[in-house]
N, C-alpha and C. Protein backbone atom coordinates (compact mmCIF):
# COMPACT_ATOMS: atom_id res chain seq x y z
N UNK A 1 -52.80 287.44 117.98
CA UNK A 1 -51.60 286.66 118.00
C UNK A 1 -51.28 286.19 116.59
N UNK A 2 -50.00 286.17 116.17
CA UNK A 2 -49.50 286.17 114.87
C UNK A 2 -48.91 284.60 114.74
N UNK A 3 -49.57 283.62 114.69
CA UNK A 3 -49.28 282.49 114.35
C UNK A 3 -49.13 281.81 113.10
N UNK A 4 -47.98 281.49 112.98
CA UNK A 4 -46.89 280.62 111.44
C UNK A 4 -46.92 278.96 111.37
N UNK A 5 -47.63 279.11 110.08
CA UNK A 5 -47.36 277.82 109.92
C UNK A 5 -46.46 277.15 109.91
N UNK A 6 -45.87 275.72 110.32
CA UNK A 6 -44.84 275.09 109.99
C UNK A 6 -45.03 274.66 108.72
N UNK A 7 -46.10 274.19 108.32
CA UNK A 7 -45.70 273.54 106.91
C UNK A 7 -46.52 274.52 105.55
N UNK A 8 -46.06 273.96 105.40
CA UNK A 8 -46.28 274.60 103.65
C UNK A 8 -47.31 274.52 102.76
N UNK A 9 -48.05 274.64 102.37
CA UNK A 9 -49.08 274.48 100.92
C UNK A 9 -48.35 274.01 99.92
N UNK A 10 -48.05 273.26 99.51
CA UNK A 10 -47.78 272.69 97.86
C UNK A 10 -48.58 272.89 96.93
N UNK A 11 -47.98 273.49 95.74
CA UNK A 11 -49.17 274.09 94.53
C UNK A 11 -48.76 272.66 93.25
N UNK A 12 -48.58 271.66 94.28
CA UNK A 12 -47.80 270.48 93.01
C UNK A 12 -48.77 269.62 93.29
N UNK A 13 -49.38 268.91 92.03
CA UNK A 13 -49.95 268.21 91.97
C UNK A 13 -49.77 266.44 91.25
N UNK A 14 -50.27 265.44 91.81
CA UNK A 14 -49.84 264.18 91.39
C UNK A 14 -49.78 263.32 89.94
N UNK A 15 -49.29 263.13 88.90
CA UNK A 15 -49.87 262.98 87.97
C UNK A 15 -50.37 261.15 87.59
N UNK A 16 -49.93 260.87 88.42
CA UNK A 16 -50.41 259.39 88.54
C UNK A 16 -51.94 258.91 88.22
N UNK A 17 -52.10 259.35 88.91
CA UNK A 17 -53.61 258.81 89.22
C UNK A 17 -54.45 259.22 87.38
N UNK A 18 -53.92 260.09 86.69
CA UNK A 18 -54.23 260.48 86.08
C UNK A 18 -53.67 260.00 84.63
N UNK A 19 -52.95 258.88 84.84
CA UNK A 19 -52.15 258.31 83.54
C UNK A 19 -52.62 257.11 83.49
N UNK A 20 -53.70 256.43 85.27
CA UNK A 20 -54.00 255.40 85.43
C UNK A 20 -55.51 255.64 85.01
N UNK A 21 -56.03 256.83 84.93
CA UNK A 21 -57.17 256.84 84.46
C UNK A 21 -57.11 257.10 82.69
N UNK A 22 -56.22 257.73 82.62
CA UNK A 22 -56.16 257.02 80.45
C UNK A 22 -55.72 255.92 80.45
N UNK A 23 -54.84 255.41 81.24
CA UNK A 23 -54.81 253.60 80.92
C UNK A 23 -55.98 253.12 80.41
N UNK A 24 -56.68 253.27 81.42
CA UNK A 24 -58.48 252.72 81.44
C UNK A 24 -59.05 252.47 80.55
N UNK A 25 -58.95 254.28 80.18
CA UNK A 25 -59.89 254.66 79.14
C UNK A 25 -59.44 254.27 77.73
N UNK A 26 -57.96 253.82 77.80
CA UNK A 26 -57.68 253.37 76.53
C UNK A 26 -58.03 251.61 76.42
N UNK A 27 -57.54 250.98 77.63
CA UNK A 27 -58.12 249.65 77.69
C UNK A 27 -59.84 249.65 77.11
N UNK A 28 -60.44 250.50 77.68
CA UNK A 28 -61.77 250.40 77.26
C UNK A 28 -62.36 250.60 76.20
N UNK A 29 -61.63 251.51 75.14
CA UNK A 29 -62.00 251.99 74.04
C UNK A 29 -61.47 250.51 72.93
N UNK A 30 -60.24 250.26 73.48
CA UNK A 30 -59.98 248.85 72.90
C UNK A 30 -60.74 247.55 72.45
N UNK A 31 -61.61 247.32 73.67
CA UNK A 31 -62.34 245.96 73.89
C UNK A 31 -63.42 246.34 73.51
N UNK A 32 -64.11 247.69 73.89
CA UNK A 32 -65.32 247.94 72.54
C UNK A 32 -65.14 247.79 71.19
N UNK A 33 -63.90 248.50 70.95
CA UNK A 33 -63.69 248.63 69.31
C UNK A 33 -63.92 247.04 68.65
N UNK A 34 -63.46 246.17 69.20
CA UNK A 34 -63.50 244.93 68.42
C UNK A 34 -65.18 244.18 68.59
N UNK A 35 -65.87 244.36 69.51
CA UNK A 35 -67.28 244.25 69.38
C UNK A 35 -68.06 245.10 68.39
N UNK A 36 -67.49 246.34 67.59
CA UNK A 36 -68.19 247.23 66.83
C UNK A 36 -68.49 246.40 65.55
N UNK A 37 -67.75 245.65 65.26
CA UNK A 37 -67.77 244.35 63.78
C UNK A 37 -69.05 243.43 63.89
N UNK A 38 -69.61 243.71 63.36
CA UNK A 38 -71.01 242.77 63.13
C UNK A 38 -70.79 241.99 62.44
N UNK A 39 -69.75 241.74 61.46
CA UNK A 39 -69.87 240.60 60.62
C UNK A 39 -68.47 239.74 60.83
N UNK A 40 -68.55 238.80 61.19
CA UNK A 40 -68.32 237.68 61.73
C UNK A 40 -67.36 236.94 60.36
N UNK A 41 -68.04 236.87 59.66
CA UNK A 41 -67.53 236.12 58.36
C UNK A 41 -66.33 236.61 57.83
N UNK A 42 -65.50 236.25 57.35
CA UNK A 42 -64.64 236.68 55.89
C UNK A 42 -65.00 237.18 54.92
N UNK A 43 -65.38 238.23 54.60
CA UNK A 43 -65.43 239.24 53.25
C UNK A 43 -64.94 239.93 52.62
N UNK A 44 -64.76 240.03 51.09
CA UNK A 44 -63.49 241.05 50.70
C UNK A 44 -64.81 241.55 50.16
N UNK A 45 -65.14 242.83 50.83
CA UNK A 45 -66.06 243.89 49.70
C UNK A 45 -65.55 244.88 48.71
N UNK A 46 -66.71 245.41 48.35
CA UNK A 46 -66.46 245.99 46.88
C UNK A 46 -65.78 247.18 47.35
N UNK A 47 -65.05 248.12 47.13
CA UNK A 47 -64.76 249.47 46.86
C UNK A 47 -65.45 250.49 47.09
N UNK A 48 -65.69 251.25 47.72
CA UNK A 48 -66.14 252.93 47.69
C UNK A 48 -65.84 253.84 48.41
N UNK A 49 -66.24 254.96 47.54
CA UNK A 49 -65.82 256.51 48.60
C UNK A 49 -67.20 257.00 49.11
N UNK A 50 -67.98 256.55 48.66
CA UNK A 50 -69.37 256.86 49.71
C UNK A 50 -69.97 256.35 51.16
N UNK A 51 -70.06 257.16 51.43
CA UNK A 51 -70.41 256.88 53.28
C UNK A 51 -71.92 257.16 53.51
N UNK A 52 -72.52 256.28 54.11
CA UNK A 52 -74.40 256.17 54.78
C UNK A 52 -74.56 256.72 55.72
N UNK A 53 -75.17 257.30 56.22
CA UNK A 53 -75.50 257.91 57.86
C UNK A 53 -76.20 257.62 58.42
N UNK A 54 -77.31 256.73 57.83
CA UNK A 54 -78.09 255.11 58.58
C UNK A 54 -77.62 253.69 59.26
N UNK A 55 -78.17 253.97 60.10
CA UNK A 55 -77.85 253.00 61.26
C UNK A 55 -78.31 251.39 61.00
N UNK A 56 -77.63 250.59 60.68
CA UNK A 56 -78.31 249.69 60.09
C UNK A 56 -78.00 248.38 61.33
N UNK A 57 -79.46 247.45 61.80
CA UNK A 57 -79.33 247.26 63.39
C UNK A 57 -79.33 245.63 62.65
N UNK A 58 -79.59 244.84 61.40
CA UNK A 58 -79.42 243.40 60.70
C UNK A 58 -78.68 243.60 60.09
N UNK A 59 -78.12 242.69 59.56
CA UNK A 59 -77.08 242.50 58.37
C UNK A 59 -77.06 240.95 57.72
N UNK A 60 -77.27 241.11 56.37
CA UNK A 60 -77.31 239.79 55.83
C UNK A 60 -76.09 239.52 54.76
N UNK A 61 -75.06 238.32 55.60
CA UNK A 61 -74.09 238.04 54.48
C UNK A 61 -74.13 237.23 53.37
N UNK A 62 -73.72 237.35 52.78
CA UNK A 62 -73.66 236.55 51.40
C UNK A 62 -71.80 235.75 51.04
N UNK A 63 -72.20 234.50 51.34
CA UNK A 63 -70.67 234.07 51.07
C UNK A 63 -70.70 233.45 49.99
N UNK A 64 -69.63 233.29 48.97
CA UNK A 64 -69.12 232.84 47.72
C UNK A 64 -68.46 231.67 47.75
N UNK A 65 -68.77 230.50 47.75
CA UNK A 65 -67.94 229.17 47.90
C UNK A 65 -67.59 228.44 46.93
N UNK A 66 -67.94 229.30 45.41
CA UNK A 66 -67.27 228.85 43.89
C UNK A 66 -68.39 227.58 43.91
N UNK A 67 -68.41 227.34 42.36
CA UNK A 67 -68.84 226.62 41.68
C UNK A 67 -70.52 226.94 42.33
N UNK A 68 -70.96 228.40 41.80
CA UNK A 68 -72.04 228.69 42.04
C UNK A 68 -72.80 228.41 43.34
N UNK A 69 -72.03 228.14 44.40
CA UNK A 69 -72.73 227.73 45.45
C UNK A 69 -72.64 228.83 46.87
N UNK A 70 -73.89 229.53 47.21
CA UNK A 70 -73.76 230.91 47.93
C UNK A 70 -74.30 230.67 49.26
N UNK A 71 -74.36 230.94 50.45
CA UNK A 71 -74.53 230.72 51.74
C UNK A 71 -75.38 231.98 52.35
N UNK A 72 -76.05 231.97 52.65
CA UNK A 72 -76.83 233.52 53.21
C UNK A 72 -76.76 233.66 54.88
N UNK A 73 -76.57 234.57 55.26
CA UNK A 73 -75.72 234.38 56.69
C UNK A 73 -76.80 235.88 57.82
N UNK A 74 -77.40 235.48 58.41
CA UNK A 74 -77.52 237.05 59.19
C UNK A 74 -77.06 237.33 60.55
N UNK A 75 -76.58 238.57 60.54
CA UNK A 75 -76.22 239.31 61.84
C UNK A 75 -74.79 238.34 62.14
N UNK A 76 -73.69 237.92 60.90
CA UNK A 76 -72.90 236.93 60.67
C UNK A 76 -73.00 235.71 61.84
N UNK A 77 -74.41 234.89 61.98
CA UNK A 77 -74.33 233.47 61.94
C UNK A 77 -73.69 232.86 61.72
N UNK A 78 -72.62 231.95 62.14
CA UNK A 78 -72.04 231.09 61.01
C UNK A 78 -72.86 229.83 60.63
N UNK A 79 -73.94 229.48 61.08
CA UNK A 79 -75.11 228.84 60.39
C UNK A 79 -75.57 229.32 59.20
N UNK A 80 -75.50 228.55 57.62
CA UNK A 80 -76.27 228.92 56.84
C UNK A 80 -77.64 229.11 56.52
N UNK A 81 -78.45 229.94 56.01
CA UNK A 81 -79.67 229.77 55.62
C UNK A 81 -80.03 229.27 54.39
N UNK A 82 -80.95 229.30 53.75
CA UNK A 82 -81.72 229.09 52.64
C UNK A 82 -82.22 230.49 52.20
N UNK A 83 -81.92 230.93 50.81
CA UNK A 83 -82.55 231.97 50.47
C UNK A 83 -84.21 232.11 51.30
N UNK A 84 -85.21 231.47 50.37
CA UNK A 84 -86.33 231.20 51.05
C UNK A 84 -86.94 231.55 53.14
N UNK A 85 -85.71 230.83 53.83
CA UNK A 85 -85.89 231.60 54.84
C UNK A 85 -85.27 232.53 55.33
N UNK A 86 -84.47 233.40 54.24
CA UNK A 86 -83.82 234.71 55.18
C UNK A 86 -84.99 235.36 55.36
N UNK A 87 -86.32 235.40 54.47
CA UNK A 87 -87.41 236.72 54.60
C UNK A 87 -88.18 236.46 55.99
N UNK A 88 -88.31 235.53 56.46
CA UNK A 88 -88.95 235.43 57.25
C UNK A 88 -87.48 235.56 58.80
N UNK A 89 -86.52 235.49 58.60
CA UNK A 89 -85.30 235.96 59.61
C UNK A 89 -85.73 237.09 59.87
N UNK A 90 -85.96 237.59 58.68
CA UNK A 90 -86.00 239.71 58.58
C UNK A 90 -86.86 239.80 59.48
N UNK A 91 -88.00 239.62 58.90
CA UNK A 91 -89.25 240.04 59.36
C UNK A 91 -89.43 240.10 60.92
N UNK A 92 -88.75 238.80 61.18
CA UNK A 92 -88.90 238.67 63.51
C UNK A 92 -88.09 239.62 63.72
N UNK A 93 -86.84 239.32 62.93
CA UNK A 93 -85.95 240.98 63.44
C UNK A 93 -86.03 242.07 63.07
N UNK A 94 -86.72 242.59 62.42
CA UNK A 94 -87.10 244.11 62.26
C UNK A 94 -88.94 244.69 62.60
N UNK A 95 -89.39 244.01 63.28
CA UNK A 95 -90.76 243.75 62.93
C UNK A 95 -91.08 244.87 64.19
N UNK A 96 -90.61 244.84 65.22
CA UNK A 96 -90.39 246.10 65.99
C UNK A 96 -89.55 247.44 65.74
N UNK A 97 -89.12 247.14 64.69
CA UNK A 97 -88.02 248.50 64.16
C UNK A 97 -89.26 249.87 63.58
N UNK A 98 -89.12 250.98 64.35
CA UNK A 98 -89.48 252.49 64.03
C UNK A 98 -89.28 252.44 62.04
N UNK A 99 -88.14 252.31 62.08
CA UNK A 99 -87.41 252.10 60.35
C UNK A 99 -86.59 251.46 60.26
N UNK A 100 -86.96 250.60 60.08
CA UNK A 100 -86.04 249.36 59.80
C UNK A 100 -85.18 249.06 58.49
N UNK A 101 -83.74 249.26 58.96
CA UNK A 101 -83.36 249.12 58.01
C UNK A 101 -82.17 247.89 58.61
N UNK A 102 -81.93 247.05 57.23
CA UNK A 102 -80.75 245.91 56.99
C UNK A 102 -79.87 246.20 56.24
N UNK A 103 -78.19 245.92 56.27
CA UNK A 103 -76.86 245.90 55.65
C UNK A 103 -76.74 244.42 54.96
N UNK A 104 -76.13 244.78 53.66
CA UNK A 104 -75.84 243.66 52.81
C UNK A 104 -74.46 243.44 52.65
N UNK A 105 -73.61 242.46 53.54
CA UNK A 105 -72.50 242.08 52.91
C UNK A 105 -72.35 241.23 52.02
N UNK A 106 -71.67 241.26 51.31
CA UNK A 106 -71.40 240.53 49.95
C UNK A 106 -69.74 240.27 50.06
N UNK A 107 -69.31 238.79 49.34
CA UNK A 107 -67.92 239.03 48.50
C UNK A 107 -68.28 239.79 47.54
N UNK A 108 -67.16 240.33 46.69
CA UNK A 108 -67.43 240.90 45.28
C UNK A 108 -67.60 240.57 44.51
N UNK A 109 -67.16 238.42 44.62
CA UNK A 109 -67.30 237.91 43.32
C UNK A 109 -68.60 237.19 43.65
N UNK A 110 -69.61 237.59 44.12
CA UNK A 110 -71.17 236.88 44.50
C UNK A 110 -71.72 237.77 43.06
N UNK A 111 -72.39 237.35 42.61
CA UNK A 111 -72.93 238.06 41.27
C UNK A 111 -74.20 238.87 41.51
N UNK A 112 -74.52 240.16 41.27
CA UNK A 112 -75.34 241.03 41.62
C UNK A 112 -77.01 240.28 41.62
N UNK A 113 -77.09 239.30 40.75
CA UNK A 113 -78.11 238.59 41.16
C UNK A 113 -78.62 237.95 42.59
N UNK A 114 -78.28 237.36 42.98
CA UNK A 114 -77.87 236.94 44.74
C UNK A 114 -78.16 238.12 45.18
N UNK A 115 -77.67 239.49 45.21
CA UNK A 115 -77.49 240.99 46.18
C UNK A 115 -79.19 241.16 45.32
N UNK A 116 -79.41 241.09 44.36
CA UNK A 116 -80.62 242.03 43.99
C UNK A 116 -81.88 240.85 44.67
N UNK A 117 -82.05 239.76 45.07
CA UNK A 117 -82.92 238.96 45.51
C UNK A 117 -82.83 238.94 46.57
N UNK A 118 -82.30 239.66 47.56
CA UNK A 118 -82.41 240.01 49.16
C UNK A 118 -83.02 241.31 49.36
N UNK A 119 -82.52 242.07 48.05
CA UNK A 119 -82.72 243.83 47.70
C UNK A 119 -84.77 243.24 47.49
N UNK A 120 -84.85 242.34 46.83
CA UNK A 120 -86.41 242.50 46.38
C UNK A 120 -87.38 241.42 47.96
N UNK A 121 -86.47 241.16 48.63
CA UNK A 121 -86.77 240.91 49.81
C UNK A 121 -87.40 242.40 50.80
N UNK A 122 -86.50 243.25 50.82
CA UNK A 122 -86.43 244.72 51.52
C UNK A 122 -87.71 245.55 50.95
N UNK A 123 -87.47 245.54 49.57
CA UNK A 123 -89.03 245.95 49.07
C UNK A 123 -90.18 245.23 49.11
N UNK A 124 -90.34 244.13 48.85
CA UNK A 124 -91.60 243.73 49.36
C UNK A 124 -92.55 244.02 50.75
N UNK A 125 -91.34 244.03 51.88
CA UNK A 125 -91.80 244.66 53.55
C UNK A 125 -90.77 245.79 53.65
N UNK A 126 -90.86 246.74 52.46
CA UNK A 126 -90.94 248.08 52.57
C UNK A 126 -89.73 248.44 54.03
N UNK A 127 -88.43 247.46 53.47
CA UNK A 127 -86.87 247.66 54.46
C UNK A 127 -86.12 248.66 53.47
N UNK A 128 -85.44 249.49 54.69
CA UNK A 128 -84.40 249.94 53.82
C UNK A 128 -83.34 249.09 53.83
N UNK A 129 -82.50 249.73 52.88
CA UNK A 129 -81.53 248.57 52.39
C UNK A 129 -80.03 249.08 52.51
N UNK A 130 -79.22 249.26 53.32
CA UNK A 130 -77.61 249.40 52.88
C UNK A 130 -76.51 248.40 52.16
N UNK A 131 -75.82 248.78 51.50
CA UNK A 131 -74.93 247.93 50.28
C UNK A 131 -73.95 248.03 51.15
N UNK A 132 -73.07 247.25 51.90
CA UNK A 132 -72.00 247.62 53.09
C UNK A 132 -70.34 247.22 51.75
N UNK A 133 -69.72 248.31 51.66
CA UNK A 133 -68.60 248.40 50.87
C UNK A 133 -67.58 249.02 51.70
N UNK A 134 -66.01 248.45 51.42
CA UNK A 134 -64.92 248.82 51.75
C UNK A 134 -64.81 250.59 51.96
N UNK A 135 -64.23 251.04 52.54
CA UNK A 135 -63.78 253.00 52.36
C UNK A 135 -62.58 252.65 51.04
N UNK A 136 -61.99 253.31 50.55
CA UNK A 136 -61.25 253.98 49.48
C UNK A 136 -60.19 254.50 50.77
């Protein structure tokens, strides 16, 4: 027996559901992106066209408040430290690290002295060290 369908197959498909799922995915990519900033503080860094491919899981800021007076900041705290105890900050936080490495933000007008006495922090317990600078 030769029986006909009444209705039809539609080869059309909905596109809704599918504009509500990049909504999403754009909402979501959004609200991560602004958690990707580890540093908390105000910094104008230095300049460069060089890029790191180390993952750097601390970060120690350095703020400039004129008339020689500098603030040391990690994983941007807005609590200051004391030179003296950032080494021992490091140490609880990297002390489980495979390779541990820390990022140095700086203003630009902090004088390389300040950046090189966190740098001789990293060498003493054998940290690597990233210089965190603007892209070009």
């Amino acid at each position: 027996m030769g029986f006909k369908r009444t209705t039809r197959i539609q080869a059309e498909m909905s596109m809704s559901s599918m504009t509500d799922i990049v909504f999403l995915l754009l909402i979501f990519f959004l609200v991560t992106s602004t958690l990707v900033n580890p540093n908390a503080l105000k910094l104008l860094l230095p300049k460069s066209t060089g890029q790191v491919a180390a993952k750097a899981t601390v970060s120690v800021s350095i703020k400039d408040w004129g008339n020689d007076v500098y603030t040391y900041h990690i994983n941007g705290d807005e609590t200051p430290m004391e030179l003296p105890s950032i080494e021992d900050g490091l140490v609880d936080l990297l002390q489980t690290e495979e390779d541990p490495t820390f990022s140095i933000y700086s203003d630009e007008s902090v004088p390389i002295k300040e950046i090189v006495s966190i740098m001789n922090i990293a060498k003493r317990n054998h940290y690597n060290v990233i210089l965190a600078t603007q892209a070009v």
